[in-house]
Protein backbone atom coordinates (compact mmCIF):
# COMPACT_ATOMS: atom_id res chain seq x y z
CA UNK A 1 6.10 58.97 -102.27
CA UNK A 2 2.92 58.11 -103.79
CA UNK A 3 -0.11 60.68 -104.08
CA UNK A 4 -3.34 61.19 -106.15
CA UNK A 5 -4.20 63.77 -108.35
CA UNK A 6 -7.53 64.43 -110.11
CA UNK A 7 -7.01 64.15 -113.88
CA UNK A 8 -10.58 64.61 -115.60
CA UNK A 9 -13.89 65.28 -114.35
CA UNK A 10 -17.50 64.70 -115.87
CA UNK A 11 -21.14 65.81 -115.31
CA UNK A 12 -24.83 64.33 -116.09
CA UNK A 13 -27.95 65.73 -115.64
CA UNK A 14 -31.64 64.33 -116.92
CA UNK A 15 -33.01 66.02 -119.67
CA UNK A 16 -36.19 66.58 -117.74
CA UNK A 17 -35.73 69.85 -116.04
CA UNK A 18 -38.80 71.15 -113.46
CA UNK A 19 -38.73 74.53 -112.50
CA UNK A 20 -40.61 75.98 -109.24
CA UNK A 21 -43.43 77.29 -111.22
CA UNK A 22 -44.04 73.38 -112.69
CA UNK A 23 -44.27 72.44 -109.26
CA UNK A 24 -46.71 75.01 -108.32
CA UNK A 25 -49.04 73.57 -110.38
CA UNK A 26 -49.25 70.05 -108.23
CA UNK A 27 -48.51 71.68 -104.52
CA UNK A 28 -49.17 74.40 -102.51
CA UNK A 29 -46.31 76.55 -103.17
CA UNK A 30 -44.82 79.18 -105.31
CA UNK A 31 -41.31 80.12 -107.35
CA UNK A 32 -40.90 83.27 -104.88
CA UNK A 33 -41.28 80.84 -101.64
CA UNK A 34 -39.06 78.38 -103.31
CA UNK A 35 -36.35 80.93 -104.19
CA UNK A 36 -36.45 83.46 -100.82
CA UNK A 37 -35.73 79.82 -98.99
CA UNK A 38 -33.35 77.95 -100.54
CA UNK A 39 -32.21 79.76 -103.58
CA UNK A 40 -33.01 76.77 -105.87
CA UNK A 41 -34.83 77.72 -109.02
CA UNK A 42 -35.22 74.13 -111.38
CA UNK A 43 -33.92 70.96 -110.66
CA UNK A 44 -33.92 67.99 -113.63
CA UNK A 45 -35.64 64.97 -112.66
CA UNK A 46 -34.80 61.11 -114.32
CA UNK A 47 -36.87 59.27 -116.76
CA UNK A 48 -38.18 56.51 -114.97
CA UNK A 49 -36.24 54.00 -116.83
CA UNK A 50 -33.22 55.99 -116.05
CA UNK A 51 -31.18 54.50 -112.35
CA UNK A 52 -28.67 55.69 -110.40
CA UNK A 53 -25.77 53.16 -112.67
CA UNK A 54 -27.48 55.31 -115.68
CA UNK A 55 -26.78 58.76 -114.63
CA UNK A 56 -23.17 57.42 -112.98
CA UNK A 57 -22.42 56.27 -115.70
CA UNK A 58 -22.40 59.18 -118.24
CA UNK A 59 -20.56 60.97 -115.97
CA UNK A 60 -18.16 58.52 -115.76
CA UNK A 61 -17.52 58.35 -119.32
CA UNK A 62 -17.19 62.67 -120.13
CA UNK A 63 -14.46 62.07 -117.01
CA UNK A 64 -12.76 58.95 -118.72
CA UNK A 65 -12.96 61.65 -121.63
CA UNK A 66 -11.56 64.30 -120.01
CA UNK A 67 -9.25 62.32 -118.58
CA UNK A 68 -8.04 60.59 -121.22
CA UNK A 69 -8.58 57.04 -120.21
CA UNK A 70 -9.62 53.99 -121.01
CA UNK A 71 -12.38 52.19 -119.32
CA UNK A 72 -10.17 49.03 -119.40
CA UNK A 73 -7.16 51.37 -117.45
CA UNK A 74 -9.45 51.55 -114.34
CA UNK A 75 -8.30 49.33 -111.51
CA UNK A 76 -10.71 50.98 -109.01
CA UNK A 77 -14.91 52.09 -108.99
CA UNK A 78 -16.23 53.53 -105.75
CA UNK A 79 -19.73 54.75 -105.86
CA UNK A 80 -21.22 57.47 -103.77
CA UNK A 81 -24.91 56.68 -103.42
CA UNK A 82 -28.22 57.02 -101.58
CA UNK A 83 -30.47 55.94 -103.99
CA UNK A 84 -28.82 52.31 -105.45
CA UNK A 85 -30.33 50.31 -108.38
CA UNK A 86 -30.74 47.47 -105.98
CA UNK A 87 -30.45 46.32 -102.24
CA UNK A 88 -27.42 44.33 -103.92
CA UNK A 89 -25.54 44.16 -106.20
CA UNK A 90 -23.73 47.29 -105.61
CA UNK A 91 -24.34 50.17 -108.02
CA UNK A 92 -20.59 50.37 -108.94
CA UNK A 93 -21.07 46.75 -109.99
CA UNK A 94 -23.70 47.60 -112.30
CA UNK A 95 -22.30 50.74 -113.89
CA UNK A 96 -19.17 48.60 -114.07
CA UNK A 97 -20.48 46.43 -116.36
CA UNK A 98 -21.95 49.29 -118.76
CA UNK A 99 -18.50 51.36 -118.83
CA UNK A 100 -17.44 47.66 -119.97
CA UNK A 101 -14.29 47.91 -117.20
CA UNK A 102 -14.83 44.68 -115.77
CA UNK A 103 -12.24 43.07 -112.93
CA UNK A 104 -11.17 46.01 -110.91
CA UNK A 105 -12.41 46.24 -107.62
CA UNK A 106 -16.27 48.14 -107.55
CA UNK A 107 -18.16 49.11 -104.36
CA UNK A 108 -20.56 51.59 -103.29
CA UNK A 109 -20.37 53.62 -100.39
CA UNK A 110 -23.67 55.41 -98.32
CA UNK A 111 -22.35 58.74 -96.26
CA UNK A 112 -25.57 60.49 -98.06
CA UNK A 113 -24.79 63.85 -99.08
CA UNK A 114 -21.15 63.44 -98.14
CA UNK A 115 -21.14 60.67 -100.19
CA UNK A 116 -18.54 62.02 -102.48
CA UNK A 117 -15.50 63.85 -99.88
CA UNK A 118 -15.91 60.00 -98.05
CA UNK A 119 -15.28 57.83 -101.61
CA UNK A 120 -13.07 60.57 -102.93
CA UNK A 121 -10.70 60.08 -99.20
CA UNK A 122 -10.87 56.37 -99.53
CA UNK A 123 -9.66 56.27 -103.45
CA UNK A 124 -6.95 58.91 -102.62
CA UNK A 125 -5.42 55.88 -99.52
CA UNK A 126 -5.77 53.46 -101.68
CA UNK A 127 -4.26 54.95 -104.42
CA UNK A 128 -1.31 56.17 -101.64
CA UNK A 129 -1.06 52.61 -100.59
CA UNK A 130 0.37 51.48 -103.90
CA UNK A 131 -2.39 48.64 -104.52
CA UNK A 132 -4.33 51.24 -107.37
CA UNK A 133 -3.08 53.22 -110.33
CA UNK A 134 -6.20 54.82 -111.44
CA UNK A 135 -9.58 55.38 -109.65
CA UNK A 136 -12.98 56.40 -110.93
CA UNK A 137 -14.90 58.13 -108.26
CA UNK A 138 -18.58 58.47 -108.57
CA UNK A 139 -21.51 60.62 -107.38
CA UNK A 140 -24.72 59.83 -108.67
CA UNK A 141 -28.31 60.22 -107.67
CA UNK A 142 -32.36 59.93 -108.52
CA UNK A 143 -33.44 61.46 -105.02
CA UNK A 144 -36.90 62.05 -107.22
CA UNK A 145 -37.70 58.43 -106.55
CA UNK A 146 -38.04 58.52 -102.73
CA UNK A 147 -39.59 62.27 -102.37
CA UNK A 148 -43.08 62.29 -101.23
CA UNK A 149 -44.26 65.03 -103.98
CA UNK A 150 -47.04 66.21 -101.45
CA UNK A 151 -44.57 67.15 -98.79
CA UNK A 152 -43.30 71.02 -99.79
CA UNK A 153 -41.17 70.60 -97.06
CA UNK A 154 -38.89 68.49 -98.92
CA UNK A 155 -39.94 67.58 -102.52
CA UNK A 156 -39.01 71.30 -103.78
CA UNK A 157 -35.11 70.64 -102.68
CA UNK A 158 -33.76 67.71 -104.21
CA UNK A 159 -33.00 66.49 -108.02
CA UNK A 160 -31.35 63.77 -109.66
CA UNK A 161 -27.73 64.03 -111.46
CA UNK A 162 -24.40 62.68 -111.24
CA UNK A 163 -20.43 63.03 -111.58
CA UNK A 164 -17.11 61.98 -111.51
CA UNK A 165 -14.07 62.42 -111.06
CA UNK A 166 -10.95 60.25 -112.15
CA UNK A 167 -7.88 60.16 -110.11
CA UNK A 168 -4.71 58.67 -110.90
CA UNK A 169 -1.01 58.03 -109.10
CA UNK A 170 1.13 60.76 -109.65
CA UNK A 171 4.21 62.21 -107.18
CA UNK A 172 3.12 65.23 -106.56
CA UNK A 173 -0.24 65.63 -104.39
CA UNK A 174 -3.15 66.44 -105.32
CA UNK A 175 -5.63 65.57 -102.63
CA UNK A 176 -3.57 67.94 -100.19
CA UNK A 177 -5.51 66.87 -96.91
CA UNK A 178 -9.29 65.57 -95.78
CA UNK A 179 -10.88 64.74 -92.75
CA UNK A 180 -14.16 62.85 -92.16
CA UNK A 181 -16.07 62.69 -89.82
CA UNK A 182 -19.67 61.48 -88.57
CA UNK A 183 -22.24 61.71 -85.00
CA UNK A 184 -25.24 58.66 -85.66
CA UNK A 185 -26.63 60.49 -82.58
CA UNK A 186 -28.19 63.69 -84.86
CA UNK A 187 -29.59 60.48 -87.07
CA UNK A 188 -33.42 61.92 -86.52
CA UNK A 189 -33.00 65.07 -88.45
CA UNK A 190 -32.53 63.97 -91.97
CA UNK A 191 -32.97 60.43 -92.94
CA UNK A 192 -35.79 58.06 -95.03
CA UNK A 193 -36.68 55.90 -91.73
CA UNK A 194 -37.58 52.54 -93.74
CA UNK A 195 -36.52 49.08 -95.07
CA UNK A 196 -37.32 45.77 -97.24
CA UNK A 197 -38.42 42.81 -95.28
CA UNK A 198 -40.23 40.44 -96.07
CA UNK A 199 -40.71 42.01 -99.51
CA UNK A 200 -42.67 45.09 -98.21
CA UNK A 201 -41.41 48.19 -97.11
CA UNK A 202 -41.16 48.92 -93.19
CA UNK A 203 -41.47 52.26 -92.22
CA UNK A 204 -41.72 55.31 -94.21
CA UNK A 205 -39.79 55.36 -97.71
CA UNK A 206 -39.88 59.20 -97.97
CA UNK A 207 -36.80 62.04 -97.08
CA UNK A 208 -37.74 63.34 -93.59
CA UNK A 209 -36.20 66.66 -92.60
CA UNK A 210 -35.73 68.97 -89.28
CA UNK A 211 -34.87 71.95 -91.48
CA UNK A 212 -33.63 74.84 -88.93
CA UNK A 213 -32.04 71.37 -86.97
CA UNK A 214 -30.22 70.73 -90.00
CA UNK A 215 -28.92 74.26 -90.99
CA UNK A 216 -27.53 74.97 -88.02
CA UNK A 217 -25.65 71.68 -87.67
CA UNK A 218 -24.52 72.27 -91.31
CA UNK A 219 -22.75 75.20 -90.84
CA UNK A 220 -21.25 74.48 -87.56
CA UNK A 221 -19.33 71.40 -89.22
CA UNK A 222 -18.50 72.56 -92.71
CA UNK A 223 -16.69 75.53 -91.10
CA UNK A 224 -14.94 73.36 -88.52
CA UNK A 225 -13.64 70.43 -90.99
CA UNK A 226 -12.66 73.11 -93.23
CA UNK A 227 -10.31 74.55 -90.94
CA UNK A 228 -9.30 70.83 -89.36
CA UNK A 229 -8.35 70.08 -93.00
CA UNK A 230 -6.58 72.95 -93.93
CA UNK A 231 -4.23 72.96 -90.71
CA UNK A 232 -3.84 69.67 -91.77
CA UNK A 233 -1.96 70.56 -94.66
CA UNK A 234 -0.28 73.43 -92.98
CA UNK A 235 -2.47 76.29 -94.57
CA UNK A 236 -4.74 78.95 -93.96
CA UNK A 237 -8.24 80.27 -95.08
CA UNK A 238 -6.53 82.70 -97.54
CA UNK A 239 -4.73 80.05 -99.43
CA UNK A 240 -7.96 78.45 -100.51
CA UNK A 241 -8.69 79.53 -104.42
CA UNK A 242 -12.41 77.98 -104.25
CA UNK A 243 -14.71 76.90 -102.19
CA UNK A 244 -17.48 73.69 -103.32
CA UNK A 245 -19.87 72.93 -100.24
CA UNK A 246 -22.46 70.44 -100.30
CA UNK A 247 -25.25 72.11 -102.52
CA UNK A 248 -27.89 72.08 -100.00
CA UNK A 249 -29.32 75.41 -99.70
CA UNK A 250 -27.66 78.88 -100.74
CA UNK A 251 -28.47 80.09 -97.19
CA UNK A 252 -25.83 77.48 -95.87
CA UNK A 253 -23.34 77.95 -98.72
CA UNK A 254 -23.50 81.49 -97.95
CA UNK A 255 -23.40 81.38 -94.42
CA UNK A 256 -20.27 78.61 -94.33
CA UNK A 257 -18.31 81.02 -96.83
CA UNK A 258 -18.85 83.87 -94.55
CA UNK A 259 -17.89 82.28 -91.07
CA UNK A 260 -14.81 80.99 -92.68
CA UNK A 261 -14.18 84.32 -93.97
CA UNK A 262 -14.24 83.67 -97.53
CA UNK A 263 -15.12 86.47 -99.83
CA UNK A 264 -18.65 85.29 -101.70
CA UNK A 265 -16.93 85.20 -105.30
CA UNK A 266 -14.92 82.60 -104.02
CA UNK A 267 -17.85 80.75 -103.62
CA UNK A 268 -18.90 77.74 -106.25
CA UNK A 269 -22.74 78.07 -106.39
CA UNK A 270 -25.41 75.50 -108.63
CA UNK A 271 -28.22 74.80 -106.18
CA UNK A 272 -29.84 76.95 -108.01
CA UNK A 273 -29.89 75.27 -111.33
CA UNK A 274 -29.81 71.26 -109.68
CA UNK A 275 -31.08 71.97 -106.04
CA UNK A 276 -29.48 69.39 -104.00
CA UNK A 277 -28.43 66.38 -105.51
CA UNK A 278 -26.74 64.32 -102.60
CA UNK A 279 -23.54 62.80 -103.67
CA UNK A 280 -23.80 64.13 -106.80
CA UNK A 281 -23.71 67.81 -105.91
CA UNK A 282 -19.90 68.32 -105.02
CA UNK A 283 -18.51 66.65 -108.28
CA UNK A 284 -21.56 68.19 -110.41
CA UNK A 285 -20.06 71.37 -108.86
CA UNK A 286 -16.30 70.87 -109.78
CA UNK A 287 -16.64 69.59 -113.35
CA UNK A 288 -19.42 72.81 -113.97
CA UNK A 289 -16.55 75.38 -112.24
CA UNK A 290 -13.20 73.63 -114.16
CA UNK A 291 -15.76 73.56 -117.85
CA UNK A 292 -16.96 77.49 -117.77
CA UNK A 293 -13.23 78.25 -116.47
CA UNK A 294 -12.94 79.29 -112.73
CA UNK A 295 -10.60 76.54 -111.75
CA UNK A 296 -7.36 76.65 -113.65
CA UNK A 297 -4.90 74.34 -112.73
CA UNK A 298 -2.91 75.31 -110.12
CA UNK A 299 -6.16 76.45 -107.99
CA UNK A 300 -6.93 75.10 -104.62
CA UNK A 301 -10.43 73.87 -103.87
CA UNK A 302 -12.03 72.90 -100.62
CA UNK A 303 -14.58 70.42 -101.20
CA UNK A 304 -16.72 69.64 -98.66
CA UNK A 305 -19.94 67.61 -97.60
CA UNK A 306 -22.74 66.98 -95.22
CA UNK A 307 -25.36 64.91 -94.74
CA UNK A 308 -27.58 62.72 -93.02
CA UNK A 309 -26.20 60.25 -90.40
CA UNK A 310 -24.96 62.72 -89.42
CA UNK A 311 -21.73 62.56 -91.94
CA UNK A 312 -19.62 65.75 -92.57
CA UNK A 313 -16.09 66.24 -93.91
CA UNK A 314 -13.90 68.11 -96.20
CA UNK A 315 -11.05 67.44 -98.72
CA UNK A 316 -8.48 70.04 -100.15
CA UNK A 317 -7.61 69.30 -103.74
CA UNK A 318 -5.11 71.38 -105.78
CA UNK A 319 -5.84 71.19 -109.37
């Protein structure tokens, strides 16, 4: 029997780092009402020169590193994205070229913030179908470009960043279970409602947001794929070692931990230092938890995401 197994993990943030109190100083708002809200304190924001293929791909190489693997080794790139270089080609194309890993099979894929959990399930069936060996999964992000800075609302929860995670055949599991999982019909209360045609943009450009809409239906579905996944692999709540959510807001990390009945220091936690970073934030999470030494091998962590689309789901990964 063929499984996967995650073998290294990497992390990259922008050097740039804005704190609530820098963005005080362009908008109506303040550190405490930043804070009380969503627990977020800074976030880093990209140079302007630096894309989404930029930031993927740093984190791609301190995973190769961890790892131990060569670019060349690599027979499979998925891409979890938002915010691509280009309308085409794909992001994982691009970064591709500048890990220098050319001929495997690249793609991105767009489940927003549960960007990640989605290309993380995919690479773990392909790599269980036999046709890959080694698979580079990415999360990677500069949500700064399509914030309208004048809307509080939204502009004081997102920053850029990426990781990744390398998984690789193996015979015993490592992805124990996931489920995905997504309702287009909840669509209108989180999305950037625009397009290209005709070489202008259509519609608005900018993050909209319903945000008591979107808690509420946050919550509801991290709790429920959590459990669908872990009865999937024949477990309970208790066996679960760590917990990475979507970093959204601390309110919903807080509030998904409790209703599952998860003790709060079981709880992996960097809003505050990134804010949300999309399909970034669940891999930024892991690499940040296995590098200051929670997650020991052995541990089992539920990692989980939700987004706009709506797109929700949840993947149980023993280290």
């Amino acid at each position: 029997m063929i499984y996967s197994r995650i073998v290294g993990t990497g992390s990259y943030l922008p050097r740039n780092v804005v704190t609530n109190d820098d963005l005080a100083k362009r908008m109506e708002t303040s550190d405490e009402w930043i804070r009380t809200r969503t627990g977020i304190r800074q976030r880093h924001i990209a140079e302007p020169s630096q894309a989404s293929s930029d930031l993927g791909a740093e984190a791609s190489r301190a995973a190769l590193a961890s790892a131990g693997v060569a670019a060349k080794d690599v027979d499979l790139i998925i891409v979890a994205t938002a915010t691509p270089d280009y309308v085409f080609p794909s992001t994982a194309c691009i970064m591709q070229a500048k890990l220098g890993a050319a001929g495997c099979a690249a793609f991105d894929i767009q489940a927003v913030c549960s960007g990640f959990v989605y290309a993380l399930t995919i690479a773990d069936k392909l790599i269980r179908s036999g046709q890959h060996r080694c698979a580079l999964v990415v999360g990677s992000e500069v949500y700064s470009r399509i914030l309208d800075w004048n809307d509080r609302g939204t502009a004081v929860l997102f920053g850029d960043g990426a990781g990744a995670v390398v998984l690789k055949a193996d015979s015993k599991p490592g992805i124990m279970g996931s489920v995905l999982h997504a309702d287009g019909s909840y669509a209108g209360i989180l999305s950037v409602p625009g397009n290209v045609c005709g070489g202008k943009i259509v519609g608005s450009p900018f993050v909209q947001m319903d945000g008591q809409a979107v808690f509420k239906f946050a919550v509801k579905v991290l709790d429920e794929c959590a459990r669908e996944t872990l009865d999937q692999c024949g477990l309970s709540v208790s066996d679960v070692d760590w917990l990475i959510p979507h970093q959204a807001n601390v309110r919903i990390l807080e509030a998904t931990a409790k209703r599952l009945g998860l003790d709060r220091s079981k709880l992996v936690v960097t809003v505050d230092r990134h804010a949300n970073t999309s399909a970034a934030s669940v891999p930024l999470a892991l690499d940040l938890a296995i590098r200051d030494g929670r997650i020991q091998p052995g541990h089992k962590v539920m990692l989980q995401g939700v987004g706009g689309g709506f797109t929700w789901g949840a993947a149980l990964v023993e280290m």
